[in-house]
Protein backbone atom coordinates (compact mmCIF):
# COMPACT_ATOMS: atom_id res chain seq x y z
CA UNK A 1 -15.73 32.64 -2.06
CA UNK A 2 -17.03 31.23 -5.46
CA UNK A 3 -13.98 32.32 -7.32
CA UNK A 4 -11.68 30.57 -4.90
CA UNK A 5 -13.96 27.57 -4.75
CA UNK A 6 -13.50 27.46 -8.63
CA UNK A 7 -10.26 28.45 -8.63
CA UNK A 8 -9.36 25.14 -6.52
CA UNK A 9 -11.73 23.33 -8.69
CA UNK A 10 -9.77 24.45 -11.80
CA UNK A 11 -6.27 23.12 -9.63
CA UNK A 12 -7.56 19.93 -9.34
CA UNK A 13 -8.55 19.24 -12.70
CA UNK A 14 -5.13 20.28 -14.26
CA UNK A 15 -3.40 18.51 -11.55
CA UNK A 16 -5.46 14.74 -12.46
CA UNK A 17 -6.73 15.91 -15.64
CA UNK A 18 -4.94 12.83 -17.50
CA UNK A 19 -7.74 11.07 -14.64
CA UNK A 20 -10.76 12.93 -15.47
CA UNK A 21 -10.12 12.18 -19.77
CA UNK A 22 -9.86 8.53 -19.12
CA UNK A 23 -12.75 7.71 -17.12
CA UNK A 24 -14.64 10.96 -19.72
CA UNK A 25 -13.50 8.16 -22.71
CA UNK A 26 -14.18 5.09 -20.58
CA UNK A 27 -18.33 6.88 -20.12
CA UNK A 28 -18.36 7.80 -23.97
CA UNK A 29 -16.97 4.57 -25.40
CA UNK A 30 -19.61 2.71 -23.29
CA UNK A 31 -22.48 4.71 -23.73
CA UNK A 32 -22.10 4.42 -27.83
CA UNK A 33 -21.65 0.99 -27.98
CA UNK A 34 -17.94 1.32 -28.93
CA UNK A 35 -17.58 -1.68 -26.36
CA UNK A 36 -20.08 -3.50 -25.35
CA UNK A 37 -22.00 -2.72 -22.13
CA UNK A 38 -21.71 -5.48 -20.63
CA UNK A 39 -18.66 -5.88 -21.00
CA UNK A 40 -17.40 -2.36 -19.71
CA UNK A 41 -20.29 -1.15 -17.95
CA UNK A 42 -20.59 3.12 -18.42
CA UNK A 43 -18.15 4.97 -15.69
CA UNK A 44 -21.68 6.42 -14.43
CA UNK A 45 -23.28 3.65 -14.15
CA UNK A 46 -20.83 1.85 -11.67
CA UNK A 47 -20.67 5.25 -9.67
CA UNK A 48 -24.33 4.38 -9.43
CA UNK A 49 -24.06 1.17 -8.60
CA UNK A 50 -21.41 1.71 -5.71
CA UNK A 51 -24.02 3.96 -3.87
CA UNK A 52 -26.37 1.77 -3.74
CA UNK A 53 -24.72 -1.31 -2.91
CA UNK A 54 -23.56 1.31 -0.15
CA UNK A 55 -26.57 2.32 0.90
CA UNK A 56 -28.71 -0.79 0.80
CA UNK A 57 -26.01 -3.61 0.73
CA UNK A 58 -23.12 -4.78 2.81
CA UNK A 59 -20.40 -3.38 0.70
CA UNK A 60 -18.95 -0.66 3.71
CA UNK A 61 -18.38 -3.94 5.97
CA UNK A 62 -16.85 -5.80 2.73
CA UNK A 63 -14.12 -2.51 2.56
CA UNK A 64 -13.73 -1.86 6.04
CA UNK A 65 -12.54 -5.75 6.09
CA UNK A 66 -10.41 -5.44 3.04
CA UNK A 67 -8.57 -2.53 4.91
CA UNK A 68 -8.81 -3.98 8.09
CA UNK A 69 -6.47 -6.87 6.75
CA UNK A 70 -4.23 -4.85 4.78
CA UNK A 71 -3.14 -2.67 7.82
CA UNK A 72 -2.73 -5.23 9.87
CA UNK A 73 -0.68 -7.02 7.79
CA UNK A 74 1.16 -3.76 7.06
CA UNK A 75 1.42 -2.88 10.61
CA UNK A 76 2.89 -6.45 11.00
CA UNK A 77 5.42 -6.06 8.56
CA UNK A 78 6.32 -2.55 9.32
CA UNK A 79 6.73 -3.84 13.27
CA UNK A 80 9.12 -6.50 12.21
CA UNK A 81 11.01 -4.86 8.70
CA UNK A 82 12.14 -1.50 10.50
CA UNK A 83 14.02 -3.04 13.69
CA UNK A 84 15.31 -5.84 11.31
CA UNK A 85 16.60 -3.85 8.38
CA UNK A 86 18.61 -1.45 11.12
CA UNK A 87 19.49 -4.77 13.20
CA UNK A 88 20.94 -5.97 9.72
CA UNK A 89 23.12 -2.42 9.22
CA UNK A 90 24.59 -2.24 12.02
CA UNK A 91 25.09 -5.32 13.57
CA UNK A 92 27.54 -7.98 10.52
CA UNK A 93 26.22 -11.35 12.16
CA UNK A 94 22.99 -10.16 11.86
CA UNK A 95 23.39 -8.91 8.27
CA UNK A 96 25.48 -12.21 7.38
CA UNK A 97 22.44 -14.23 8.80
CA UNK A 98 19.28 -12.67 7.40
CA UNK A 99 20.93 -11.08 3.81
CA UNK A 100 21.16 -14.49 2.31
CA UNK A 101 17.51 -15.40 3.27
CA UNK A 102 16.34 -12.30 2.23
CA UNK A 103 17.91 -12.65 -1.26
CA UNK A 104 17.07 -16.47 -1.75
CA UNK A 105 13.06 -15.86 -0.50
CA UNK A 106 12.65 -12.03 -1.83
CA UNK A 107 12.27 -13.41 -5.24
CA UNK A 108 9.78 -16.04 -5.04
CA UNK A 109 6.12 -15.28 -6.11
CA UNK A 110 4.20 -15.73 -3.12
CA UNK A 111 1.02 -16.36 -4.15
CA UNK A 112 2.82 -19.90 -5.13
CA UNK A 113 3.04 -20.62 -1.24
CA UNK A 114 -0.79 -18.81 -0.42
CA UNK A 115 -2.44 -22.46 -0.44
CA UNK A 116 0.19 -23.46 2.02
CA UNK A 117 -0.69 -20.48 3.71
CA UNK A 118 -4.49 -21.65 3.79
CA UNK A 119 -4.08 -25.34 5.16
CA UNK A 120 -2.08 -24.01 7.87
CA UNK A 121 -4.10 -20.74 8.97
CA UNK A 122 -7.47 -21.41 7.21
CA UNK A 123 -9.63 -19.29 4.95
CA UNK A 124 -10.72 -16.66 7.46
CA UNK A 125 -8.48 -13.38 8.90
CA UNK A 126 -5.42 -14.95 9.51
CA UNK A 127 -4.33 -16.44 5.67
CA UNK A 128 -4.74 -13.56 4.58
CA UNK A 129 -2.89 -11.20 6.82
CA UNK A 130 -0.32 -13.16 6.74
CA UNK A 131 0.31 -13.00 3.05
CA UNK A 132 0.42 -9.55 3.02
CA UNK A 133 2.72 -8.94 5.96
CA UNK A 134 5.01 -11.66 4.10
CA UNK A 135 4.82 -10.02 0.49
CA UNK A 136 5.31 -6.16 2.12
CA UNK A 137 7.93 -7.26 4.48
CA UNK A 138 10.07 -7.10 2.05
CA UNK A 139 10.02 -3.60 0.33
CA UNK A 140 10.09 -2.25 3.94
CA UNK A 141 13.13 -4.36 5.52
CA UNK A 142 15.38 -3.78 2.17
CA UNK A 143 14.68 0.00 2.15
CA UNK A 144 15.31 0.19 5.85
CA UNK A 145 18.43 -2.06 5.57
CA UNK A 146 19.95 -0.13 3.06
CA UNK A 147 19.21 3.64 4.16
CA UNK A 148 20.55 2.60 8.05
CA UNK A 149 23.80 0.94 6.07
CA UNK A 150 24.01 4.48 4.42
CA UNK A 151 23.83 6.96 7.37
CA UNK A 152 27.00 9.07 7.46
CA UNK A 153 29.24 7.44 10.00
CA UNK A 154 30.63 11.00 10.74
CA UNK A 155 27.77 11.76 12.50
CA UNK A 156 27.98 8.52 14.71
CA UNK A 157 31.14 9.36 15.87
CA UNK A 158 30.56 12.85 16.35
CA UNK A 159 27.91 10.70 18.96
CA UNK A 160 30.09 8.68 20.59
CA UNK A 161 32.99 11.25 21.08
CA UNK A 162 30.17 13.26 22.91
CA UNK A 163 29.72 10.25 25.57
CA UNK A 164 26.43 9.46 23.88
CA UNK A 165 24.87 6.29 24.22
CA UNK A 166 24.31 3.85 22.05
CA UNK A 167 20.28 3.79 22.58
CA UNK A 168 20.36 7.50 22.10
CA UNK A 169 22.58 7.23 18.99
CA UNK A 170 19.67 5.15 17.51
CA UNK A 171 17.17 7.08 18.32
CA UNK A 172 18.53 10.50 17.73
CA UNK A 173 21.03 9.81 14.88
CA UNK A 174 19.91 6.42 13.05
CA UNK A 175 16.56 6.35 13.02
CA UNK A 176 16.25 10.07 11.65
CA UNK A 177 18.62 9.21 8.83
CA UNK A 178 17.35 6.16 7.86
CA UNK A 179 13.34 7.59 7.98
CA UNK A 180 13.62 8.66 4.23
CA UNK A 181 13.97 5.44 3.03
CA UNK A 182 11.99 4.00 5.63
CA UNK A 183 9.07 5.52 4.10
CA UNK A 184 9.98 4.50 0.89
CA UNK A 185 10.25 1.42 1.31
CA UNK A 186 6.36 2.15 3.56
CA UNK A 187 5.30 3.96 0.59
CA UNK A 188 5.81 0.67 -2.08
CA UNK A 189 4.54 -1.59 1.15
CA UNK A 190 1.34 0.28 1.48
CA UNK A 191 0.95 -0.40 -2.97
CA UNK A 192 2.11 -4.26 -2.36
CA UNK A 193 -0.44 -4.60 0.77
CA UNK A 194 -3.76 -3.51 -1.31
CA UNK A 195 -3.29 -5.84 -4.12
CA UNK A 196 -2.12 -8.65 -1.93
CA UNK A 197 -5.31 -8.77 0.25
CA UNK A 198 -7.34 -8.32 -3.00
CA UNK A 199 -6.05 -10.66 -4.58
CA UNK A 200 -6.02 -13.48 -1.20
CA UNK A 201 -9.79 -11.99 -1.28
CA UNK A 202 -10.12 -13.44 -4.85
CA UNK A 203 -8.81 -16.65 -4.51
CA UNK A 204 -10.10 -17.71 -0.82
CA UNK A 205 -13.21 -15.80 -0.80
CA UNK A 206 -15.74 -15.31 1.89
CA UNK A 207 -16.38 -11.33 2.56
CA UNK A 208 -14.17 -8.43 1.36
CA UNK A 209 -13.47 -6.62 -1.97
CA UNK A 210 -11.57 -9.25 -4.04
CA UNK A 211 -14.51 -11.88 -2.90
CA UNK A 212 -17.06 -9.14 -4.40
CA UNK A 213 -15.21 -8.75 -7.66
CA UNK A 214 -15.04 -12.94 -7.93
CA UNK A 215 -18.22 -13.54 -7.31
CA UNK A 216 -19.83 -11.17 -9.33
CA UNK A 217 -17.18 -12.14 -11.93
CA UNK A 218 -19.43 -15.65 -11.56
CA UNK A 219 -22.56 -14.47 -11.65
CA UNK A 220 -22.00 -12.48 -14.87
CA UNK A 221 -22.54 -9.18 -13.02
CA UNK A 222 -20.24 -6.98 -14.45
CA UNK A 223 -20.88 -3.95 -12.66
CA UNK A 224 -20.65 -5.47 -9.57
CA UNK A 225 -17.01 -6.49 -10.72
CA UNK A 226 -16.27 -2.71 -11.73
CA UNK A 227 -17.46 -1.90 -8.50
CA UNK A 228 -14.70 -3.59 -6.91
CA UNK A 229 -11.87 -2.62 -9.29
CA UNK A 230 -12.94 1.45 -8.94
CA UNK A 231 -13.44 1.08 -5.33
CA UNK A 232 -10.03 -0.80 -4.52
CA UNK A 233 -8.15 1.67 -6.61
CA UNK A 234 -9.78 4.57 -5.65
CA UNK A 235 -8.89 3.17 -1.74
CA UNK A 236 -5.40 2.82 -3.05
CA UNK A 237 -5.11 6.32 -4.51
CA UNK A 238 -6.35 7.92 -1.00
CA UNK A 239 -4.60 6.32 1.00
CA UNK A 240 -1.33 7.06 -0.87
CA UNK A 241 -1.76 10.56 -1.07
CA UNK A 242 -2.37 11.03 2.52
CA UNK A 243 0.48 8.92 2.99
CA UNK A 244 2.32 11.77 1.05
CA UNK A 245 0.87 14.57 3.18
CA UNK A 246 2.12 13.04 5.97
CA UNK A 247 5.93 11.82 4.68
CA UNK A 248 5.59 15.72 3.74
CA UNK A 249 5.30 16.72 7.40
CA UNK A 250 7.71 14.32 9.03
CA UNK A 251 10.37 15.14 6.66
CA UNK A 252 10.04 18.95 6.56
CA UNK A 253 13.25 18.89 7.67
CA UNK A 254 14.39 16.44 4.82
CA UNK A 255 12.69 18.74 1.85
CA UNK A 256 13.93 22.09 2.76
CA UNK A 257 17.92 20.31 2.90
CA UNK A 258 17.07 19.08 -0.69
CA UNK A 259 15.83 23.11 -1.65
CA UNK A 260 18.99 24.32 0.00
């Protein structure tokens, strides 16, 4: 049991090892005054810190809100950019319609339209779900788009010759195509959602991660602040690698063609 349990141990260094040296250099060069504490507070010490803001603070209702906005927003855009993207491949008015707008709005930065965003929805929930269903809509309707424009129109046909309908072509042909790039395009969402609502955190304030970093960024406290980077990344890193367990599973199928 203890030789396994180190064994696994031993996995998991070599596998984030480039992880473990950085914060190992970001403890030393703190603790010997290579940079200034205060300025780059030990790795320890924020570890520290986060448990007890934990334990005797409201920081677990400050990141269950931070997530709670980013998946809905997510959900949101996920909802809309799937059914759109295949709309867009299979259907030319649709794709002569939308493909302009996509290309003339895709580009623009939108935290340049977030105070719009405010005056209209206010400070609360709703701003700031909105902005990040707008800015992941994107990576998720392109990637969607373009893997339901590539699905092997051999295999439609094959469909149709067999009396199939077009519903069940969808769901049993197009759909299992186009997942790949589906989540993909989920994949870069999920990255775009986190650092959306931090940053709509950080600029309109009131409870969540980005409004922790902010205002401890005001108050001098720069633990605090490290508090909120670690925590918001180490959110992100979770939640992308169970992301990968589970595009793993539903694309079994998709891996062992790629082996073959």
């Amino acid at each position: 049991m203890a030789k396994k349990l180190l064994a696994r141990l031993g996995a998991l260094f070599w596998r984030y090892y480039s992880v473990f040296l950085v914060l190992i250099v970001w403890e030393l060069v703190s603790r010997f005054g290579v940079v200034r504490p205060f300025l780059l507070p030990a790795f320890s010490t924020v570890v520290g810190r986060t448990w007890e803001l934990f334990l005797h603070e409201d920081l677990l209702f400050h990141t269950s809100t931070t997530l709670f906005r980013m998946f809905a927003g997510l959900s949101a855009a996920v909802v809309v950019g799937v059914p759109l993207g295949i709309w867009m491949a299979r259907f030319r008015p649709a794709r002569d319609f939308f493909e302009p707008l996509i290309g003339l709005t895709f580009p623009i930065p939108k935290v340049g339209i977030y105070p719009a965003i405010i005056i209209l929805l206010g400070m609360a929930h709703a701003s700031k779900i909105s902005w990040v269903f707008i800015d992941s809509f994107f990576p998720i309707v392109m990637a969607t788009y373009h893997g339901a424009q590539h699905v092997d129109t051999r295999l439609i046909w094959s469909a149709r010759g067999m009396g199939t309908s077009e519903g069940k072509i969808l769901r049993k042909v197009i759909l299992p195509a186009t997942l790949p790039s589906i989540l993909t395009g989920l994949r870069l969402g999920i990255i775009v959602a986190l650092i959306v609502v931090f940053l709509s955190e950080m600029i309109a304030g009131g409870d969540g991660l980005g409004w922790i970093m902010m205002h401890a960024a005001r108050l001098f406290h720069s633990v605090d602040m490290f508090v909120a980077i670690v925590l918001i990344s180490v959110l992100g890193f979770i939640i992308d690698r169970l992301f990968l367990i589970a595009r793993r599973q539903l694309l079994r199928w998709h891996a062992e063609a790629d082996l073959g």
